[in-house]
C-alpha atoms as a PDB file:
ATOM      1  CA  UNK A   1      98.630 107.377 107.790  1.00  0.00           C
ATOM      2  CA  UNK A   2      98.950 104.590 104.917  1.00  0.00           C
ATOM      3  CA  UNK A   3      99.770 102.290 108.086  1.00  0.00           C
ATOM      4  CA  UNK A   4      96.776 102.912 109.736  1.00  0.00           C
ATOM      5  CA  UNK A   5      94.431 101.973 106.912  1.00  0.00           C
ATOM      6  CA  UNK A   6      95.793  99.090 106.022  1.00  0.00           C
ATOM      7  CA  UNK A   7      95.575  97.776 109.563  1.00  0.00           C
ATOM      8  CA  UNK A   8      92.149  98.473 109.729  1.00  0.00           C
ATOM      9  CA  UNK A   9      91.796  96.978 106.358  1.00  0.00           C
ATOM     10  CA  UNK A  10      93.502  93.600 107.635  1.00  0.00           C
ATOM     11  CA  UNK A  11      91.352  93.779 110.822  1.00  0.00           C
ATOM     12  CA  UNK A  12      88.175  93.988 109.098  1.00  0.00           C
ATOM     13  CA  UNK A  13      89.132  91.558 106.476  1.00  0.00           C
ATOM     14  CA  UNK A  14      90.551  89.169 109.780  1.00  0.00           C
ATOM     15  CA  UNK A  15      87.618  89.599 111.663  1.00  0.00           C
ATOM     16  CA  UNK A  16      85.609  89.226 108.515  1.00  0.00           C
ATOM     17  CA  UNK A  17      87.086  85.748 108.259  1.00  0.00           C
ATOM     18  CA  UNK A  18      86.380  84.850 111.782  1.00  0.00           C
ATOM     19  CA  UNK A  19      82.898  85.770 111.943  1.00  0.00           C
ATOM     20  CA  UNK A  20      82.306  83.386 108.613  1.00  0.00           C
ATOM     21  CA  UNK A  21      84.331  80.318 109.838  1.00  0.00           C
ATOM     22  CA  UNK A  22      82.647  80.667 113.954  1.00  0.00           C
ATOM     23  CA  UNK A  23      79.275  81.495 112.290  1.00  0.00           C
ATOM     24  CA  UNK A  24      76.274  80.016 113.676  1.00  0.00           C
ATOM     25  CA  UNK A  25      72.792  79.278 112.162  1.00  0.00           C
ATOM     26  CA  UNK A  26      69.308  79.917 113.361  1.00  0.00           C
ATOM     27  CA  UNK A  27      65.896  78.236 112.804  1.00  0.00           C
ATOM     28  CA  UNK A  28      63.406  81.294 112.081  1.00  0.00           C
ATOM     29  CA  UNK A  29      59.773  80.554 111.040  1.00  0.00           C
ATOM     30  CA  UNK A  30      58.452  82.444 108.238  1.00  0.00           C
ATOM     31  CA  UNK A  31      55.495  82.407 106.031  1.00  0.00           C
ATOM     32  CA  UNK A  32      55.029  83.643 102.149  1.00  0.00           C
ATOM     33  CA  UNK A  33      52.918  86.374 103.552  1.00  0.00           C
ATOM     34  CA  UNK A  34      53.052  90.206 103.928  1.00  0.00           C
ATOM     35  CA  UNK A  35      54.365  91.642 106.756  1.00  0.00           C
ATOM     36  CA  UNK A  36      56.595  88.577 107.384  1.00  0.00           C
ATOM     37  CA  UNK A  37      60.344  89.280 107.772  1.00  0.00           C
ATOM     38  CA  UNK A  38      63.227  89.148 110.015  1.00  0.00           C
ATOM     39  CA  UNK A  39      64.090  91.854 112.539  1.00  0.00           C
ATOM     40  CA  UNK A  40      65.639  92.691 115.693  1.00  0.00           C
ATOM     41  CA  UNK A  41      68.863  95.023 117.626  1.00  0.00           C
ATOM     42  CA  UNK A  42      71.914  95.524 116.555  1.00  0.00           C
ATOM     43  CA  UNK A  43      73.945  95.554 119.808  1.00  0.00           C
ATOM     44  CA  UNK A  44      77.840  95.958 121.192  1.00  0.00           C
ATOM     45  CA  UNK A  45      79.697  93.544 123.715  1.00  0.00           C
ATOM     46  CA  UNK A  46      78.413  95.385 126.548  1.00  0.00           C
ATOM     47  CA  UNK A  47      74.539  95.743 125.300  1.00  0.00           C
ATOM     48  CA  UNK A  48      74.810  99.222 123.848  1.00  0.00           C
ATOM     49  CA  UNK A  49      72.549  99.748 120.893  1.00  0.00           C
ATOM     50  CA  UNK A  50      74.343 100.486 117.469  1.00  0.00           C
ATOM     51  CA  UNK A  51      72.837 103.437 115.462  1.00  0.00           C
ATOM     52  CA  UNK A  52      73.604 103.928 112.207  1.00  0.00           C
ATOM     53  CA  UNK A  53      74.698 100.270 111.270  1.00  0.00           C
ATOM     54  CA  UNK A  54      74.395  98.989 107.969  1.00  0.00           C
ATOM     55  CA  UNK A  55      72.182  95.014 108.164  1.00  0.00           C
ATOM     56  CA  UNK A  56      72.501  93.253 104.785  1.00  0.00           C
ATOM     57  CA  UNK A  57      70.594  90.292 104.048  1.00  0.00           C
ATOM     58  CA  UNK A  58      71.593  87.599 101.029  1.00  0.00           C
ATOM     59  CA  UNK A  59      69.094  85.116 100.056  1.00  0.00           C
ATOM     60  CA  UNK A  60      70.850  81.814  99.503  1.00  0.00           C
ATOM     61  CA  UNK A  61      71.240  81.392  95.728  1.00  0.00           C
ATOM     62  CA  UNK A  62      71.271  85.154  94.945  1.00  0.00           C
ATOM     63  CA  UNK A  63      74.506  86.855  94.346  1.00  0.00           C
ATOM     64  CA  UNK A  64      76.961  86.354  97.460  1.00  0.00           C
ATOM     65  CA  UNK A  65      77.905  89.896  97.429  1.00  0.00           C
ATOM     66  CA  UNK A  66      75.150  91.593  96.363  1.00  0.00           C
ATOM     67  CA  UNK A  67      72.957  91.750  99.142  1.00  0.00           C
ATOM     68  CA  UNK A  68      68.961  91.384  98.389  1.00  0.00           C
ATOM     69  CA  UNK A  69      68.199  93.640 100.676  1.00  0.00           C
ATOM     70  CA  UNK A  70      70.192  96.392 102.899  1.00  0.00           C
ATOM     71  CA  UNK A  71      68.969  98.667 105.670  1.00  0.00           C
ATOM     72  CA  UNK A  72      69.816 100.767 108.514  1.00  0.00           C
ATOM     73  CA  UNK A  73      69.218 100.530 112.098  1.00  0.00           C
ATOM     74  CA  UNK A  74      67.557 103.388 113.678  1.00  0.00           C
ATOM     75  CA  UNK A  75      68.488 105.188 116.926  1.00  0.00           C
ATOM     76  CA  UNK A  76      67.861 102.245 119.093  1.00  0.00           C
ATOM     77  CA  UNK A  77      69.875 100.119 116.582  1.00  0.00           C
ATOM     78  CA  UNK A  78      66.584  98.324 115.348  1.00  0.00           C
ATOM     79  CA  UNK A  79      66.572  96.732 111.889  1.00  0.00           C
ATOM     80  CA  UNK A  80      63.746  95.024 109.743  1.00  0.00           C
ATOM     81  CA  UNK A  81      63.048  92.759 106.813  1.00  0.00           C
ATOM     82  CA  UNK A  82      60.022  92.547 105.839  1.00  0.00           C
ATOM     83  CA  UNK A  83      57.448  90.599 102.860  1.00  0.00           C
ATOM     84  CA  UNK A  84      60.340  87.541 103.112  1.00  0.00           C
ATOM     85  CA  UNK A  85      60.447  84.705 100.615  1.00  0.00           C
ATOM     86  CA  UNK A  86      61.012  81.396 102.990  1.00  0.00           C
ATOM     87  CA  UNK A  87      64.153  80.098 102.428  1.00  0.00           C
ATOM     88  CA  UNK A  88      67.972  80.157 103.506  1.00  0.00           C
ATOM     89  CA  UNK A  89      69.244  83.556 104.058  1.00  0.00           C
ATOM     90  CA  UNK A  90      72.495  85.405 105.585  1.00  0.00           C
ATOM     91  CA  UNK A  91      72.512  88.398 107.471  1.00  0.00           C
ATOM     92  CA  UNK A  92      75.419  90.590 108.702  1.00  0.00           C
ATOM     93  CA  UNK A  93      75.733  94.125 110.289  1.00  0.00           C
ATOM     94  CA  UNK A  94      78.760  96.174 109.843  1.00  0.00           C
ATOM     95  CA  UNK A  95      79.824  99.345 111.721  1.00  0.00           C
ATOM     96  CA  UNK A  96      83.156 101.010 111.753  1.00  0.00           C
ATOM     97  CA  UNK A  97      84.920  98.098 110.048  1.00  0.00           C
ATOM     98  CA  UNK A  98      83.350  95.327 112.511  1.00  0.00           C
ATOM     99  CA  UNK A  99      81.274  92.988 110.966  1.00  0.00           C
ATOM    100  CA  UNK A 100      78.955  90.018 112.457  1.00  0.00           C
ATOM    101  CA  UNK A 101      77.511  87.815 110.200  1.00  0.00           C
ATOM    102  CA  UNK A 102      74.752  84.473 111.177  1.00  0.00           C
ATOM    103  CA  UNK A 103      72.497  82.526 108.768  1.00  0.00           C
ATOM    104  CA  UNK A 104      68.570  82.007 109.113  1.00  0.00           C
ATOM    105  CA  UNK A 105      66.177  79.611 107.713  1.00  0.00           C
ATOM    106  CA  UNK A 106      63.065  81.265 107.044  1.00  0.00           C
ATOM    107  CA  UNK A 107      60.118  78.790 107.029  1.00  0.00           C
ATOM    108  CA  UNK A 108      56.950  80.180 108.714  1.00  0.00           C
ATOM    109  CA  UNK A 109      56.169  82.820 111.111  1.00  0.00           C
ATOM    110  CA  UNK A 110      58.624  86.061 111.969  1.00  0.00           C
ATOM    111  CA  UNK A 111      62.065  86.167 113.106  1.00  0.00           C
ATOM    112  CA  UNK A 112      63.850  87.906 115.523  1.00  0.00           C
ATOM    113  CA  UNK A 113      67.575  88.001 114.888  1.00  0.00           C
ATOM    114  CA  UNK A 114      69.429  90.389 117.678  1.00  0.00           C
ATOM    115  CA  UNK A 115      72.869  90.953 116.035  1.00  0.00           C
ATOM    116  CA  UNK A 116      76.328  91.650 118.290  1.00  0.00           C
ATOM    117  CA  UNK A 117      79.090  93.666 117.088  1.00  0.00           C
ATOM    118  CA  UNK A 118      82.077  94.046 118.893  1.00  0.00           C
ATOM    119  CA  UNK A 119      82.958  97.338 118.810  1.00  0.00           C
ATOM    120  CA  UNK A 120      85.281  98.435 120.868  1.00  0.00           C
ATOM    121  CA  UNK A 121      83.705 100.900 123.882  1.00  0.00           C
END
């Protein structure tokens, strides 16, 4: 029992790792207006929508593990952000001790960030 939570306690925290070092950033275009934001699917390997994953986004500068905001995706694995500040952000969506995380630079216009989580299916 013990065994099996700290190996998916290492595998989280190795794939945790991973996801930081092979992390890639994206370009968004955002403006200081309401109803701008970032949003998009959370997805698996094979294109299966995620339900029920948690999306945090960190505004560069903020606290690093406090996220500024944190949602849920709905039943099609859909996520938003909305009334955005433009700026450097980081966004990551966790499920079941798989986490993906990517960075976004928000400077006019609305984002869509699809997120991929490889869960096993």
């Amino acid at each position: 029992m013990v065994s099996k939570v700290i190996r998916k306690a290492f595998s989280l925290i190795a794939i945790s790792l991973l996801l930081c070092i092979v992390g890639q950033t994206v370009y968004a275009q955002t403006a200081d207006t309401p109803g701008t934001g970032i949003h998009g699917y959370v997805t698996s390997l094979n294109n299966t929508s995620i339900p029920g994953a948690t999306v945090n986004l960190f505004k560069e500068g903020a606290s690093p593990t406090t996220p500024t905001l944190t949602t849920q995706t709905d039943s099609g694995g859909f996520y938003a952000f909305s009334n955005l500040q433009p700026g450097n952000y980081s966004i990551s969506a966790s499920k079941d001790f798989y986490v993906y995380t990517m960075s976004a630079n928000l400077s006019e216009g609305n984002q869509t960030l699809n997120l991929l989580l490889p869960l096993p299916s």
